[in-house]
N, C-alpha and C. Protein backbone atom coordinates (compact mmCIF):
# COMPACT_ATOMS: atom_id res chain seq x y z
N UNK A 1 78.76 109.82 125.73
CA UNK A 1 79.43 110.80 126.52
C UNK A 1 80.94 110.74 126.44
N UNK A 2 81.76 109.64 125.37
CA UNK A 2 82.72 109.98 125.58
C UNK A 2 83.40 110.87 124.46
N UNK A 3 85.00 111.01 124.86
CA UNK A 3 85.26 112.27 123.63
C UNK A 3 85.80 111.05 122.62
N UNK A 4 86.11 111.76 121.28
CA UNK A 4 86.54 111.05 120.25
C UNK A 4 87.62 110.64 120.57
N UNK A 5 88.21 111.08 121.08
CA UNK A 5 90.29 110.45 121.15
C UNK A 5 90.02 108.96 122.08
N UNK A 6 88.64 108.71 122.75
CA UNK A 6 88.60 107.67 123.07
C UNK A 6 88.15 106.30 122.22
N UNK A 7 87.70 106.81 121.40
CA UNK A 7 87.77 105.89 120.06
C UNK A 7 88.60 106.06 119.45
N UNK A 8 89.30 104.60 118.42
CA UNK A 8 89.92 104.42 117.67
C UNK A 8 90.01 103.64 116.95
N UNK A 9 90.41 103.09 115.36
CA UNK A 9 89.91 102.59 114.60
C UNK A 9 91.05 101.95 113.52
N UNK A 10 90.76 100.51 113.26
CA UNK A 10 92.59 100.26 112.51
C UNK A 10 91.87 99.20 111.58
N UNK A 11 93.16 99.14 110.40
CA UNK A 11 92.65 98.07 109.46
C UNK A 11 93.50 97.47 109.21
N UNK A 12 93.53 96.03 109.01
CA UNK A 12 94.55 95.04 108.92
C UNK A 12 94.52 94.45 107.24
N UNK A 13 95.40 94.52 106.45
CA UNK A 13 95.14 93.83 105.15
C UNK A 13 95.66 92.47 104.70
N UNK A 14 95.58 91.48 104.29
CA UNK A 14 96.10 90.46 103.94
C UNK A 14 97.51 90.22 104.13
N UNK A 15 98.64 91.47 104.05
CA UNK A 15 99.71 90.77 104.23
C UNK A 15 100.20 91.26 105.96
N UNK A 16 99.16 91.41 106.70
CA UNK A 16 99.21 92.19 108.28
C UNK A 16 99.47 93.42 108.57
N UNK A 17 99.73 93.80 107.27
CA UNK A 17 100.11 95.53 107.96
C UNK A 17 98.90 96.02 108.50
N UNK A 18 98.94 96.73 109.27
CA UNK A 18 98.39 97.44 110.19
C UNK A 18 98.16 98.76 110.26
N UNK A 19 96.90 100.01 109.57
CA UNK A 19 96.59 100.88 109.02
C UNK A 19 95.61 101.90 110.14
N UNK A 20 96.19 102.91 110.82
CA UNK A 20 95.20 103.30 112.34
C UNK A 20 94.32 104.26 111.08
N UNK A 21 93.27 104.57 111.02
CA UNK A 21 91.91 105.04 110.17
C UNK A 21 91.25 106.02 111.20
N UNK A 22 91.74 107.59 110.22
CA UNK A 22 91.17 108.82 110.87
C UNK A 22 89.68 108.52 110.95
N UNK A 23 88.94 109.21 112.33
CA UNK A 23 87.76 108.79 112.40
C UNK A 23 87.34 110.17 111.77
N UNK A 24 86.08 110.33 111.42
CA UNK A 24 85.42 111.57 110.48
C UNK A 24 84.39 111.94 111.75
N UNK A 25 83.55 110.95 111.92
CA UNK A 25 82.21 111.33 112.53
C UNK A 25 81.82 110.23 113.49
N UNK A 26 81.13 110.42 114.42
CA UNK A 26 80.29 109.31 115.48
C UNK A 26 78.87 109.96 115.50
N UNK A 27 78.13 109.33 115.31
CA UNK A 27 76.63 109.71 115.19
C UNK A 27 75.82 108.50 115.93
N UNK A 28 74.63 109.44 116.04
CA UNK A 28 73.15 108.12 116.39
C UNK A 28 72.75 107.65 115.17
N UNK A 29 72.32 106.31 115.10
CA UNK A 29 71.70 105.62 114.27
C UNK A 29 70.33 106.34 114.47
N UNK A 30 69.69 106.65 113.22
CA UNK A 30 68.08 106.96 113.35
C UNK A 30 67.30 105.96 114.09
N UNK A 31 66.60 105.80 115.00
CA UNK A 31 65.61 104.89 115.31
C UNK A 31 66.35 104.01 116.37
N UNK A 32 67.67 103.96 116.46
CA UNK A 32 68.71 102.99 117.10
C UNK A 32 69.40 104.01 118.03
N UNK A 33 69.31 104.62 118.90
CA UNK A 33 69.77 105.65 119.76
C UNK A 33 70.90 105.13 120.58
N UNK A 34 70.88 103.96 120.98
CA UNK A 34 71.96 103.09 121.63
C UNK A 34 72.78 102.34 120.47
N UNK A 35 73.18 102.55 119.54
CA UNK A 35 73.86 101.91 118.45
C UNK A 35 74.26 103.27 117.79
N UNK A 36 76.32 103.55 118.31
CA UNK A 36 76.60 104.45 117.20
C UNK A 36 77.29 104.01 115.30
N UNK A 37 77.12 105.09 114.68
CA UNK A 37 77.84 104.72 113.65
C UNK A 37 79.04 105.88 113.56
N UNK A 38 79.89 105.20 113.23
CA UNK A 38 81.39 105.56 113.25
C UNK A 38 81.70 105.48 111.76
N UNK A 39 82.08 106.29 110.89
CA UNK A 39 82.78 107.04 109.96
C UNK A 39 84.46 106.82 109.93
N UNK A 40 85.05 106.18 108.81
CA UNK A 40 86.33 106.47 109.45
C UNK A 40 86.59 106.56 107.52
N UNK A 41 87.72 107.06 107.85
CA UNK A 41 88.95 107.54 106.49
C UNK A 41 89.63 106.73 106.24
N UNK A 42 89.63 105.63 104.81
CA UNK A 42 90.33 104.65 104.42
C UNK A 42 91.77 105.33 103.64
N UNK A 43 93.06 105.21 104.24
CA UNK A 43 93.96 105.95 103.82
C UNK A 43 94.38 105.35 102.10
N UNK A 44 94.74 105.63 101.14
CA UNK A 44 95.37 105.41 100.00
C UNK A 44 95.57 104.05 99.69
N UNK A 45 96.51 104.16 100.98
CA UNK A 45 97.60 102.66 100.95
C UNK A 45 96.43 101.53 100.27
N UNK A 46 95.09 101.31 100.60
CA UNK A 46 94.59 100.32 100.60
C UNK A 46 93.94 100.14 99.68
N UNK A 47 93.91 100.89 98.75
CA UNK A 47 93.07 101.09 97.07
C UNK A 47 93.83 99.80 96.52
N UNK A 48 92.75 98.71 96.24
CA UNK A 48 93.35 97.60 95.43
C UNK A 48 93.57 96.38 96.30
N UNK A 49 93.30 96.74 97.67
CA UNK A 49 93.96 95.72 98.65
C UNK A 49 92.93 94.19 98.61
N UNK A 50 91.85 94.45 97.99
CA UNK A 50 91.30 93.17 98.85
C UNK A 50 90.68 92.99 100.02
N UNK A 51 90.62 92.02 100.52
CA UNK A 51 90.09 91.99 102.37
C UNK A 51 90.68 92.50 103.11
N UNK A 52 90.29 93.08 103.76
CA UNK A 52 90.73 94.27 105.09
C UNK A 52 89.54 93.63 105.96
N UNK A 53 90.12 93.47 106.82
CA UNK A 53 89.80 93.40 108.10
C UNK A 53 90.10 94.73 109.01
N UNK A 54 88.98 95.04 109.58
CA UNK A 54 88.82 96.71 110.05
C UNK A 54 88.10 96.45 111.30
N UNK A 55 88.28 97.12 112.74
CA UNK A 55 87.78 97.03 113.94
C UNK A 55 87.84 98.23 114.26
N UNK A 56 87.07 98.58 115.66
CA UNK A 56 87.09 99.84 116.40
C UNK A 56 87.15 99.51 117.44
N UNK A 57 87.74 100.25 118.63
CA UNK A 57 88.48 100.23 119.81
C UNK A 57 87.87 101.50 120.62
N UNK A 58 87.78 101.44 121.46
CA UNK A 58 87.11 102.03 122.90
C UNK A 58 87.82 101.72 123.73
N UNK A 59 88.72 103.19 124.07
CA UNK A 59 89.79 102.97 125.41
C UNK A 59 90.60 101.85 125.29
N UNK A 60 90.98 101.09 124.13
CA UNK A 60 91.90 99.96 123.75
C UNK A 60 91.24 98.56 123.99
N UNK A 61 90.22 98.60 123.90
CA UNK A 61 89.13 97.18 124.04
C UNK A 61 88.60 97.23 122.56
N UNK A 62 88.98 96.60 121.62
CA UNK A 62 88.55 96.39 120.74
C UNK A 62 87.46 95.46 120.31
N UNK A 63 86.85 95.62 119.57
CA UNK A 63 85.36 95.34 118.82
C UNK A 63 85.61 93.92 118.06
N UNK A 64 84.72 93.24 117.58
CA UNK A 64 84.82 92.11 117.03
C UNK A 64 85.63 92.91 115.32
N UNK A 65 86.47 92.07 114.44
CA UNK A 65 86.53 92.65 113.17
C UNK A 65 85.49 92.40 111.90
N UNK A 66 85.54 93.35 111.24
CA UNK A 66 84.57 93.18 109.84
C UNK A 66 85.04 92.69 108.87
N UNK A 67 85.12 92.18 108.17
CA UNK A 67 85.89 91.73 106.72
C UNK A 67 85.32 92.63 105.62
N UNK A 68 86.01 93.65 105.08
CA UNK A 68 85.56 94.18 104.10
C UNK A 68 86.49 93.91 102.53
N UNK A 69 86.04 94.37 101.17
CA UNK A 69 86.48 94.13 100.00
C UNK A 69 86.74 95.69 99.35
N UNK A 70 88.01 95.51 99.26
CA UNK A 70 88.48 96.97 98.89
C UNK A 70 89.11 96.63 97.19
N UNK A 71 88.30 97.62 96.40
CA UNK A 71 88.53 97.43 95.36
C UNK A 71 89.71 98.43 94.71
């Protein structure tokens, strides 16, 4: 029930910069109705980066981070 501007979504890369990531979509998981999936837009900057560390935020309470590999 909430609106999108209450989510928000950022990615951190190895040397700390700090990247806020347009969200695309929030959906239900098939079969998982209480578990959304969130869509977000990896900007340019990060083509080539390596580990990114990426979280999502709800009203500024942020989520545990993911470690992802950006090639």
């Amino acid at each position: 029930g909430e609106a999108w501007s209450a989510i928000t979504a950022q990615a951190q890369d190895s040397h700390n910069a700090v990247y806020d990531l347009p969200i695309e979509t929030i959906k239900d998981v098939p079969d998982y109705t209480w578990i959304k999936q969130v869509t977000v837009k990896l900007p340019e900057e990060l083509k080539g980066s390596g580990d990114v560390s990426v979280s999502i935020s709800l009203r500024g309470v942020a989520s545990n981070s993911a470690l992802i590999n950006i090639q």
